[in-house]
N, C-alpha and C. Protein backbone atom coordinates (compact mmCIF):
# COMPACT_ATOMS: atom_id res chain seq x y z
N UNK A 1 113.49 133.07 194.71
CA UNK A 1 113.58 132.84 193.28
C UNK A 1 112.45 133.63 192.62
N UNK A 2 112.47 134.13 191.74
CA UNK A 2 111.65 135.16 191.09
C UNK A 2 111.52 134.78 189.87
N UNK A 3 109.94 134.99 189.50
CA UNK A 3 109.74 133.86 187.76
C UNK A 3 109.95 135.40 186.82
N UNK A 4 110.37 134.89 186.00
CA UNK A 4 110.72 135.28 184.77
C UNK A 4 109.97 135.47 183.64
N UNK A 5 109.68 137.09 183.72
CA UNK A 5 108.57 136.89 182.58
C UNK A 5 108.75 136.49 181.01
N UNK A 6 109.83 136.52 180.72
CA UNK A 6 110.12 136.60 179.33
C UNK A 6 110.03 134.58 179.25
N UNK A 7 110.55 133.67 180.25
CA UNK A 7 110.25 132.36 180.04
C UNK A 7 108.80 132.05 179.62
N UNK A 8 107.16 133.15 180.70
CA UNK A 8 106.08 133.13 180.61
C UNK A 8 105.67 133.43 179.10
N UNK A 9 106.42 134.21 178.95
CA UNK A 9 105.90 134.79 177.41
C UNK A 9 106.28 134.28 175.99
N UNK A 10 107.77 133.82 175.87
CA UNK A 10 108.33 133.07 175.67
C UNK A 10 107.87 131.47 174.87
N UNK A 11 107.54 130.72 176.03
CA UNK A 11 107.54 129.08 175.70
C UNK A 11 106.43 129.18 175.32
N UNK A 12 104.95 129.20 175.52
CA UNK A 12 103.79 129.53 174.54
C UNK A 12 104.15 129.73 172.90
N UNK A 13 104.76 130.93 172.70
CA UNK A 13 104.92 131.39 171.61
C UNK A 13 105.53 130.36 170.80
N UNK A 14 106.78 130.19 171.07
CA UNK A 14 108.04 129.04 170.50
C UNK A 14 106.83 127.59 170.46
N UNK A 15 106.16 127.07 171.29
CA UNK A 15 105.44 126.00 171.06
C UNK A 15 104.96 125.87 170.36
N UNK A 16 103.60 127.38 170.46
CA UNK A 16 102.89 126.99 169.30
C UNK A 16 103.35 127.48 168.20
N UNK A 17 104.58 127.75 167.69
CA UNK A 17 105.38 127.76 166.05
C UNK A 17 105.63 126.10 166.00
N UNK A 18 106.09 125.78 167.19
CA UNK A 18 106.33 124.22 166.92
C UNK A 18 105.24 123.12 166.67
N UNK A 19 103.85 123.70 167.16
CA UNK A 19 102.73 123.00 166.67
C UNK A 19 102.45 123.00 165.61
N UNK A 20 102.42 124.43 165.13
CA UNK A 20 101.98 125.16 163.86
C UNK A 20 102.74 124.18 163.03
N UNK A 21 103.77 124.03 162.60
CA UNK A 21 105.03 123.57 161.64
C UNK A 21 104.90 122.09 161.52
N UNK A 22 104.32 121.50 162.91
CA UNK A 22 104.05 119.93 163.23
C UNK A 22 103.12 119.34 162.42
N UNK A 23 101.94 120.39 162.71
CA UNK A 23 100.63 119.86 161.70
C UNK A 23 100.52 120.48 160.52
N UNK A 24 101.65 121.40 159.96
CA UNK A 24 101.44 121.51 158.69
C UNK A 24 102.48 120.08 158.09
N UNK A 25 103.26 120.07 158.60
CA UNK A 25 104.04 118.60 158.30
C UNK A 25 102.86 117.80 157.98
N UNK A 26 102.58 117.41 159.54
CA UNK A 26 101.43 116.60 159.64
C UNK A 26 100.44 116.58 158.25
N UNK A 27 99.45 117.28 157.94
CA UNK A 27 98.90 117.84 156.42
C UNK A 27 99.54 116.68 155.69
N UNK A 28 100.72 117.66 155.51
CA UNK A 28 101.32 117.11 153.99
C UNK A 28 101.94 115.70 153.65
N UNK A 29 102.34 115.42 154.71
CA UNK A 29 103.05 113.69 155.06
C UNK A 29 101.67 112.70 154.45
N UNK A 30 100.71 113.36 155.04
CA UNK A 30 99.49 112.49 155.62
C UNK A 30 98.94 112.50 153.89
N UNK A 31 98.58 113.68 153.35
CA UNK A 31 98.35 113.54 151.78
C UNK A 31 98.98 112.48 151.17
N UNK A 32 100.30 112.75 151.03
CA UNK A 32 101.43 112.19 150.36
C UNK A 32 101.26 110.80 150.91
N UNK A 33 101.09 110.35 151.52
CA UNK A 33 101.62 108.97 151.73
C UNK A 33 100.47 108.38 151.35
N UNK A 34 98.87 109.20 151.59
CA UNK A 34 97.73 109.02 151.14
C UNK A 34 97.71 108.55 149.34
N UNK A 35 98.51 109.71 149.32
CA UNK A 35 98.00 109.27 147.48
C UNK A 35 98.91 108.31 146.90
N UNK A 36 100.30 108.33 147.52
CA UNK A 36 101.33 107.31 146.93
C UNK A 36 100.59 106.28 147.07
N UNK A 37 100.36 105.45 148.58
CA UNK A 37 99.23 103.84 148.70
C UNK A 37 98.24 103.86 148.02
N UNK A 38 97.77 104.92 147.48
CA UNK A 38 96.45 104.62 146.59
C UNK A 38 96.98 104.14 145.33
N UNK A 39 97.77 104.64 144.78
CA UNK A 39 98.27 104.15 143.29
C UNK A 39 99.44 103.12 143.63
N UNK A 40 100.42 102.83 144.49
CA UNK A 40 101.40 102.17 144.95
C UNK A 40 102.50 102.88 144.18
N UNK A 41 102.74 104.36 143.65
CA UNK A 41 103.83 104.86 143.37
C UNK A 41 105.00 105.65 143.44
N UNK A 42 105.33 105.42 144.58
CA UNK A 42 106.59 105.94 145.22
C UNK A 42 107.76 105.33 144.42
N UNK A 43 108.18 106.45 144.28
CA UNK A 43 109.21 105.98 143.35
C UNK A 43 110.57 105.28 144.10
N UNK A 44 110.87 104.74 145.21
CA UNK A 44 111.52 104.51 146.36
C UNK A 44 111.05 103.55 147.28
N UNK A 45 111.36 102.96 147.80
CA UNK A 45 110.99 102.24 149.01
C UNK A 45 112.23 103.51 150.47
N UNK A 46 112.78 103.80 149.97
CA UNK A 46 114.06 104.49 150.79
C UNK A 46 112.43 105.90 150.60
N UNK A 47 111.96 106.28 149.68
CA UNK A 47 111.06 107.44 150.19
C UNK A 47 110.05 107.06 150.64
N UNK A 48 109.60 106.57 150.67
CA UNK A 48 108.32 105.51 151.50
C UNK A 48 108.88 105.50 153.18
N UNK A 49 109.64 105.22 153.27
CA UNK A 49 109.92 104.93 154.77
C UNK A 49 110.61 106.18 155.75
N UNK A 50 111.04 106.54 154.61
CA UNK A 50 111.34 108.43 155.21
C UNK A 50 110.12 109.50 155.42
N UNK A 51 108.82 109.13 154.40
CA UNK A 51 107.80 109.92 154.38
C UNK A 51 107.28 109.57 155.77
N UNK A 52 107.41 108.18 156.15
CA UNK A 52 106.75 107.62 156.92
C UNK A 52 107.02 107.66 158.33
N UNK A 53 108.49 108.53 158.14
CA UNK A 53 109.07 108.61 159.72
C UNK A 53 108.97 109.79 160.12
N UNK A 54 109.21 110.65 158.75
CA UNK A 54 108.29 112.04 158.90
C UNK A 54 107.01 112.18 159.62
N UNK A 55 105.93 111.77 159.32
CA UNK A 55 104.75 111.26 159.87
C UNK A 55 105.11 110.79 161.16
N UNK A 56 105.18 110.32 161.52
CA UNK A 56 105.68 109.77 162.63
C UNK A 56 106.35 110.99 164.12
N UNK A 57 107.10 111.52 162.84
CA UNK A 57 107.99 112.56 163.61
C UNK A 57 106.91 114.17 164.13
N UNK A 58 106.14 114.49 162.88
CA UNK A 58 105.38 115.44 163.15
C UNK A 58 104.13 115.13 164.31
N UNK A 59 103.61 113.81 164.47
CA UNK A 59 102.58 113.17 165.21
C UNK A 59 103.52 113.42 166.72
N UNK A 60 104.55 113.03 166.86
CA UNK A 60 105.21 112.95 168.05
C UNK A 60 105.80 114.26 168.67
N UNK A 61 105.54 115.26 167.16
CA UNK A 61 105.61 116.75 168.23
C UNK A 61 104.85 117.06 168.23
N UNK A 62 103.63 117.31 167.47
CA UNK A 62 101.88 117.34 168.04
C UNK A 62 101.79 116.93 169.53
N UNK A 63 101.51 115.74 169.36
CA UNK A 63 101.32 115.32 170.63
C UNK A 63 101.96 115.66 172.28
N UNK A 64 103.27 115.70 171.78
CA UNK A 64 103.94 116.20 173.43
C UNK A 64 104.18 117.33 173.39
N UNK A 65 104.53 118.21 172.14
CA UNK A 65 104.34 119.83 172.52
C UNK A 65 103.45 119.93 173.06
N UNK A 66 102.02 119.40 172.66
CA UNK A 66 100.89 120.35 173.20
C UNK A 66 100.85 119.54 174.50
N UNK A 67 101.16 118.66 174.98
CA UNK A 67 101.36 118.45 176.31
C UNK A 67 102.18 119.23 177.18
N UNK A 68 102.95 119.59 177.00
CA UNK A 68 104.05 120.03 177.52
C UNK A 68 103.29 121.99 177.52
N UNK A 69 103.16 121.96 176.49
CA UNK A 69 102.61 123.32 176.38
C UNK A 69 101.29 123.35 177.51
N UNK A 70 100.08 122.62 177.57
CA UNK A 70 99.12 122.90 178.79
C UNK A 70 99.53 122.44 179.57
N UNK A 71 100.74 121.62 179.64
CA UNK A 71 101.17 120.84 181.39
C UNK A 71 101.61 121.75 182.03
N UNK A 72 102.84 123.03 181.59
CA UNK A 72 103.40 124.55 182.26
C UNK A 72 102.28 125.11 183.11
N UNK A 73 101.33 124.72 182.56
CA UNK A 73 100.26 125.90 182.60
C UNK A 73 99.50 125.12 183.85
N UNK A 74 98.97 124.19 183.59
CA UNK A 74 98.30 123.35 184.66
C UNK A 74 98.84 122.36 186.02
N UNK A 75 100.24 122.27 185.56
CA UNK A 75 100.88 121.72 186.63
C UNK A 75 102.56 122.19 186.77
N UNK A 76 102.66 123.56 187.01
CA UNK A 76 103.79 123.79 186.82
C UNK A 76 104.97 123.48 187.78
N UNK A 77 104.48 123.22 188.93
CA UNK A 77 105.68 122.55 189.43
C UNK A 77 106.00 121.09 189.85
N UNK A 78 105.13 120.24 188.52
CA UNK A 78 105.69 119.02 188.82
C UNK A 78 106.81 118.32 187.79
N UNK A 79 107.22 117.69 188.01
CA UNK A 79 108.67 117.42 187.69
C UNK A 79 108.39 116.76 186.34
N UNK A 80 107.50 116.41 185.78
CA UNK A 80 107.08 116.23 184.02
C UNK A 80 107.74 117.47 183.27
N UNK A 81 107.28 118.52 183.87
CA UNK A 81 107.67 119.74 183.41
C UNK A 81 108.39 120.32 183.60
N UNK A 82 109.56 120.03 183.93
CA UNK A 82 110.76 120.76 184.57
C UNK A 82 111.96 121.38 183.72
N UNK A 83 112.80 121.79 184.13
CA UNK A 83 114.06 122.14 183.12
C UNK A 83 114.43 120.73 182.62
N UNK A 84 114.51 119.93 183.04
CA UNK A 84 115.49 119.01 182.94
C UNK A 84 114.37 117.78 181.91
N UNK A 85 113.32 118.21 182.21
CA UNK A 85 112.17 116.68 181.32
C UNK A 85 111.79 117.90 179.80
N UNK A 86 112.14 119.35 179.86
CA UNK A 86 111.95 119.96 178.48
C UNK A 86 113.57 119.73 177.78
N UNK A 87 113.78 119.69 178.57
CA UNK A 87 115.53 119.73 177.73
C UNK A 87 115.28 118.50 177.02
N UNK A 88 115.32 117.05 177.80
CA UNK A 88 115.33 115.74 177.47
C UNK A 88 114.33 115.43 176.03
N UNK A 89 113.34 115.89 176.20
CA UNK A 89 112.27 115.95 175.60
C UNK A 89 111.93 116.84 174.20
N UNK A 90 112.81 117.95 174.48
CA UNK A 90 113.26 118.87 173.06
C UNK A 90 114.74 118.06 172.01
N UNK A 91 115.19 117.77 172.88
CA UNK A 91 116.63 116.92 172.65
C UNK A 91 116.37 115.67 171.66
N UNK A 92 115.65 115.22 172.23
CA UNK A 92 114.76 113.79 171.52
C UNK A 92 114.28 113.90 170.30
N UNK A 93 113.23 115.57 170.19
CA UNK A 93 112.65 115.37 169.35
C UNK A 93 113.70 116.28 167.82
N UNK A 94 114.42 117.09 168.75
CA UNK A 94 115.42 117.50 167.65
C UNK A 94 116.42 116.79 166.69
N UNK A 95 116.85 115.23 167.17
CA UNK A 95 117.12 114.65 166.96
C UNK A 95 116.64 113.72 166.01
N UNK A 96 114.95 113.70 166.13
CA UNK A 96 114.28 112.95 165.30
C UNK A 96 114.19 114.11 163.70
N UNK A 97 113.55 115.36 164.27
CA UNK A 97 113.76 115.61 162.76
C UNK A 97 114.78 116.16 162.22
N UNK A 98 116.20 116.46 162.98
CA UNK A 98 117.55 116.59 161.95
C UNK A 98 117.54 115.06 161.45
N UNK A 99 117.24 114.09 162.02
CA UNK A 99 117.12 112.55 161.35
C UNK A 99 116.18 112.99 160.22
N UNK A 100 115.19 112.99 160.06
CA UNK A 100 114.17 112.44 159.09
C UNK A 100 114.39 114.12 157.92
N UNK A 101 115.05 115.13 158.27
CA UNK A 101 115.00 116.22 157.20
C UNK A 101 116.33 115.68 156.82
N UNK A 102 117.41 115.49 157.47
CA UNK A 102 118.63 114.84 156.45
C UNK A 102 118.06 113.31 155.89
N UNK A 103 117.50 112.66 156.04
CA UNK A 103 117.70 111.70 155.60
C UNK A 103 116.60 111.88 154.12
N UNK A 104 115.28 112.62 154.21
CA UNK A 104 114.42 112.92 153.05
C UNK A 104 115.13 113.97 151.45
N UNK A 105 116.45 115.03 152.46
CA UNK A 105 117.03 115.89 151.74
C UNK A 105 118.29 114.37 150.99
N UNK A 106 119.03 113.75 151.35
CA UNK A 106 119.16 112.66 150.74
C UNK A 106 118.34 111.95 149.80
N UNK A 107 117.54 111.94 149.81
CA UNK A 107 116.46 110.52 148.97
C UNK A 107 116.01 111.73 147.67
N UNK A 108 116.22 113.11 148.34
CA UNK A 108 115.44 114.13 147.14
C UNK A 108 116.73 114.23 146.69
N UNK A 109 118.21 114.60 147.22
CA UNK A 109 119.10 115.06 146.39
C UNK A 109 119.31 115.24 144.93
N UNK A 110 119.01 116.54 144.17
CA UNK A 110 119.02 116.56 142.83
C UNK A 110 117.87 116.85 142.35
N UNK A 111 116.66 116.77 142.87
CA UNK A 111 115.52 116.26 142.33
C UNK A 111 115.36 117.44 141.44
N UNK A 112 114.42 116.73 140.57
CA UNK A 112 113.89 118.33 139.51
C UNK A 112 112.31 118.13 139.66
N UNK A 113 111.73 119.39 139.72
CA UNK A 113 110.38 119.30 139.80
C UNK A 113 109.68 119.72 138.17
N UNK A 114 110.71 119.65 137.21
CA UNK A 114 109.89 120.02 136.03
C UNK A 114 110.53 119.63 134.81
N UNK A 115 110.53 120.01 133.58
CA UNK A 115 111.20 119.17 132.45
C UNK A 115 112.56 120.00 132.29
N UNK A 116 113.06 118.79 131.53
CA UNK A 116 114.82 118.87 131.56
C UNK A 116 114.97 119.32 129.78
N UNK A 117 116.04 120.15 129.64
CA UNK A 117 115.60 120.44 128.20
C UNK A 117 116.98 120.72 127.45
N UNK A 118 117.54 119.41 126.74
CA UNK A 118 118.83 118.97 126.48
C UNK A 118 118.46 119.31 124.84
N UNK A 119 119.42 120.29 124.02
CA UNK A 119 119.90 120.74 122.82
C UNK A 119 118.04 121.04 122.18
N UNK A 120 117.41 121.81 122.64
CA UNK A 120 115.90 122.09 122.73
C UNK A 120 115.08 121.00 122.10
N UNK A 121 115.10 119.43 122.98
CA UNK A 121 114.18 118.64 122.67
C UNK A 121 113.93 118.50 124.56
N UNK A 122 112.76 118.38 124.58
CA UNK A 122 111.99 118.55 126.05
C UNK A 122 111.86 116.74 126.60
N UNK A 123 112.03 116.86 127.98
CA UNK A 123 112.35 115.83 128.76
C UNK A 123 111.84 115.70 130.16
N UNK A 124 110.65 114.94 130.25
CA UNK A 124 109.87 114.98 131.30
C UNK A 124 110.38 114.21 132.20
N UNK A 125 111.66 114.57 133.20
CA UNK A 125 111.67 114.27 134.58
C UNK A 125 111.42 114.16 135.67
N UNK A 126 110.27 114.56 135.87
CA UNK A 126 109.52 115.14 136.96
C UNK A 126 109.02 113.94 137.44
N UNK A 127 108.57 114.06 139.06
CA UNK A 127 108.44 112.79 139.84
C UNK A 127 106.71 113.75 140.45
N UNK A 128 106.11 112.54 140.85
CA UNK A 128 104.56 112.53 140.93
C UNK A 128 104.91 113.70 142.28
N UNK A 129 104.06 114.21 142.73
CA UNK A 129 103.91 114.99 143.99
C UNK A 129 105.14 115.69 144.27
N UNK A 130 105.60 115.99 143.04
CA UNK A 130 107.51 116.56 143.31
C UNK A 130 107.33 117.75 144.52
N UNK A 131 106.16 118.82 143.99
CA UNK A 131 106.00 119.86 144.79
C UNK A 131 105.94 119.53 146.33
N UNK A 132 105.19 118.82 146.37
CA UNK A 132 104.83 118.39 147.77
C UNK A 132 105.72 117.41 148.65
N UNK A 133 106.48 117.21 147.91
CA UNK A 133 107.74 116.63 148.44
C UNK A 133 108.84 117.73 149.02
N UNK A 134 108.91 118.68 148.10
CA UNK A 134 109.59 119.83 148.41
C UNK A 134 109.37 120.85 149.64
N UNK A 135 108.12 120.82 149.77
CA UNK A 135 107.41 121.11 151.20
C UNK A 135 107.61 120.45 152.14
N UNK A 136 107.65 118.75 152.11
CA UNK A 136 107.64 118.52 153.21
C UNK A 136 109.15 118.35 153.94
N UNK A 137 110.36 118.84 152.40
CA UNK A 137 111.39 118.89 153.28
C UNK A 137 111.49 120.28 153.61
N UNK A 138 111.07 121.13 152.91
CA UNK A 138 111.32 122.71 153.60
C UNK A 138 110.65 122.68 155.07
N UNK A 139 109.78 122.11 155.46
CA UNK A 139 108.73 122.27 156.85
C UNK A 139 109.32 121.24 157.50
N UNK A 140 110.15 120.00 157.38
CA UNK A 140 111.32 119.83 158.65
C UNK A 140 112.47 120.20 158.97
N UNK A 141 113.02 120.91 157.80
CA UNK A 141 113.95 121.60 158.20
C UNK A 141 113.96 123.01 159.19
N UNK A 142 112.97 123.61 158.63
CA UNK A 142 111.82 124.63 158.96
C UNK A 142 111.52 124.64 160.81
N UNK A 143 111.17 123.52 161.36
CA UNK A 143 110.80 122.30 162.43
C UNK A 143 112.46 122.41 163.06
N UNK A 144 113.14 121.82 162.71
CA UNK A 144 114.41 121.89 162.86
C UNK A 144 114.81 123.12 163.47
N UNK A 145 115.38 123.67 162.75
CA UNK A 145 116.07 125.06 163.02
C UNK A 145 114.91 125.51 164.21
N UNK A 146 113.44 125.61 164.25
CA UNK A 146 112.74 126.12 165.32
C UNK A 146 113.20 125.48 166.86
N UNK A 147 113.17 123.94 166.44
CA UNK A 147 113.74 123.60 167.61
C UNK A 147 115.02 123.78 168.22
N UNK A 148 116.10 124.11 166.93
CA UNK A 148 117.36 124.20 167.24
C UNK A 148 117.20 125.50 168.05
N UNK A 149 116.21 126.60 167.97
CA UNK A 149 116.36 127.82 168.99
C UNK A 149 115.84 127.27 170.07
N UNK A 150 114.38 127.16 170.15
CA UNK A 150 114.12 126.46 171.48
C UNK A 150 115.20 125.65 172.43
N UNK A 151 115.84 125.11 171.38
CA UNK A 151 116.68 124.22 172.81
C UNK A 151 117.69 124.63 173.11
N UNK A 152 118.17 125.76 172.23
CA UNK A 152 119.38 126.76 173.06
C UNK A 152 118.94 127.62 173.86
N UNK A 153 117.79 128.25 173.91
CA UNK A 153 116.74 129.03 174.91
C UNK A 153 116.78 128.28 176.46
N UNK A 154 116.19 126.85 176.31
CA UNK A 154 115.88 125.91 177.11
C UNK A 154 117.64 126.19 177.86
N UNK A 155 118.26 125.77 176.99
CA UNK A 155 119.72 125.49 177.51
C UNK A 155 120.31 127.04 178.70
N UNK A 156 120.19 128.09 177.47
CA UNK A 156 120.54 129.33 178.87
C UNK A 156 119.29 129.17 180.05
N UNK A 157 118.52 129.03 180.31
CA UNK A 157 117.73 129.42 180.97
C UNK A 157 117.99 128.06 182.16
N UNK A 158 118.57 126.91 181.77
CA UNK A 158 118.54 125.99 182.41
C UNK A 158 120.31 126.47 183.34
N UNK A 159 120.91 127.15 182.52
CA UNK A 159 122.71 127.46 183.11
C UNK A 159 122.34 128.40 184.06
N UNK A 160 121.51 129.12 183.70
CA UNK A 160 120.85 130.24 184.78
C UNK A 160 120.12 129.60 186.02
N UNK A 161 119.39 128.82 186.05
CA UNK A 161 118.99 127.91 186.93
C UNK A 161 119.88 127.04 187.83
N UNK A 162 121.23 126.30 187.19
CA UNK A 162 122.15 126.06 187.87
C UNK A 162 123.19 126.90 188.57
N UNK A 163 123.29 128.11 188.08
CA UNK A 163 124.07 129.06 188.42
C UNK A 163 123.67 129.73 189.65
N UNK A 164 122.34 129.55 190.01
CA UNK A 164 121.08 130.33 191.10
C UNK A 164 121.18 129.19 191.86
N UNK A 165 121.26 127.99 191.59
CA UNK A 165 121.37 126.53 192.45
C UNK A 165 119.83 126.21 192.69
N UNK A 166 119.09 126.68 191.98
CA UNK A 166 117.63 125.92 192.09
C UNK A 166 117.97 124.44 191.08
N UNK A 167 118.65 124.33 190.32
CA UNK A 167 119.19 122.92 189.54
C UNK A 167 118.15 122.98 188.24
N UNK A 168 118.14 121.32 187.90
CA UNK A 168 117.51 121.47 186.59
C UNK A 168 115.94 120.70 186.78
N UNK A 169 116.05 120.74 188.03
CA UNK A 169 114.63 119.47 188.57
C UNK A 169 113.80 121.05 189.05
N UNK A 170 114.15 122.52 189.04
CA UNK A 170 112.80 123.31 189.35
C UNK A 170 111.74 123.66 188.04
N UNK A 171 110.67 123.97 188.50
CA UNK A 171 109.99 124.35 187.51
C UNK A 171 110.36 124.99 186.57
N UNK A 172 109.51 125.09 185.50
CA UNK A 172 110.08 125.82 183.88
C UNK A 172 109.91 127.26 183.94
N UNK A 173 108.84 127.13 184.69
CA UNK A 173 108.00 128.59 184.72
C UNK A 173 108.46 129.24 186.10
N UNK A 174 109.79 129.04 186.96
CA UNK A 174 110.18 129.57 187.99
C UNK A 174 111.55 129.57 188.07
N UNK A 175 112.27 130.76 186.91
CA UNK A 175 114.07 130.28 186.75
C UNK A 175 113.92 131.55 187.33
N UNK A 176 115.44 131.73 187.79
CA UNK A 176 116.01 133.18 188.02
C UNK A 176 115.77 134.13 186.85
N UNK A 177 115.44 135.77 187.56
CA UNK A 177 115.61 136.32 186.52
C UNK A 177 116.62 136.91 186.16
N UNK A 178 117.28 137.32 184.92
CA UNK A 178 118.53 137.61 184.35
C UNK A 178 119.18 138.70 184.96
N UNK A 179 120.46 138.37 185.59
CA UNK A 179 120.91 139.98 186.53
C UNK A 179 122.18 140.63 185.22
C-alpha cells in the first residue's frame, strides 16, 4: 500500500479552513450572544437558541478538528483516526451546521439590515446587531459547503481504500494511490 501524497497535503489544508471558519464563527456567536444577555434583547427566543447552537456547533469543530488534525500526525495508525472515525466524525459535524445555518437562515428570513422607505417617509426596521447576524449566517454556511467538500474528498479516498481492500478501519494517511 503506498501513502498518498495529495491525502498528506490535502487534510492539513481543508482542516485548517475548517478551523479558520470555526473560530471566526466562534468570534462572532460569542460577541453576539455576549451583548444580547447584557441588555436581554434578542428579539426571539427561536434566535437565542439558534445563536446558541451555533456556538455550540463552532466549539465542537474547534475542538475535534484540531484533534483530529494533530492526531494524523501523531498517531496515525490508530483507529481514532481512520477512514472510517473521519467519515463518522465529518458526517456528524456536517450535519450539525446544515442544522444550525438552515435553521438561523429561517429565524433571519427577510431580514433588513437598514431603513424601509414607503412613499418617501423613512422607517427604521432594522434589528440590533443585524450586521453581525448576517455574518454569522454567511460563516456557517461558509463552514458548510467546506465540509460538504471535505466529506466528499473523505468519501473517494475511502472507495479507493475499499476498492484496494485495505477497508475503512486503515489509516488516513495510508490509502492507495490513484491508478
Amino acid at each position: 500500500m503506498s501513502t498518498d501524497n495529495a491525502v498528506k497535503k490535502a487534510h492539513p489544508i481543508a482542516f485548517s479552513f475548517i478551523i479558520l471558519f470555526s473560530f471566526i464563527e466562534f468570534l462572532i456567536t460569542t460577541i453576539l450572544i455576549s451583548n444580547y444577555n447584557s441588555d436581554n434583547s434578542y428579539y426571539s427566543d427561536s434566535l437565542r437558541d439558534r445563536l446558541k447552537f451555533l456556538l455550540f456547533t463552532s466549539i465542537w469543530s474547534l475542538v475535534f478538528t484540531s484533534i483530529y488534525l494533530f492526531g494524523i500526525f501523531k498517531l496515525p495508525t490508530n483507529f481514532l483516526f481512520s477512514l472510517a472515525s473521519h467519515a463518522g466524525f465529518l458526517f456528524i459535524t456536517w450535519i450539525f451546521w446544515l442544522s444550525g445555518a438552515a435553521a438561523l437562515s429561517d429565524t433571519l428570513s427577510g431580514l433588513s439590515c437598514g431603513d424601509l422607505f414607503l412613499s418617501d417617509v423613512r422607517i427604521n426596521v432594522g434589528i440590533r446587531y443585524c450586521h453581525s447576524l448576517k455574518a454569522v449566517q454567511a460563516f456557517a454556511w461558509i463552514e458548510w459547503i467546506t465540509l460538504s467538500f471535505v466529506l466528499a474528498y473523505i468519501a473517494l479516498i475511502a472507495s479507493r481504500a475499499v476498492k484496494a481492500g485495505t477497508g475503512l478501519k486503515s489509516p488516513m494517511r495510508e490509502v492507495p494511490a490513484a491508478v
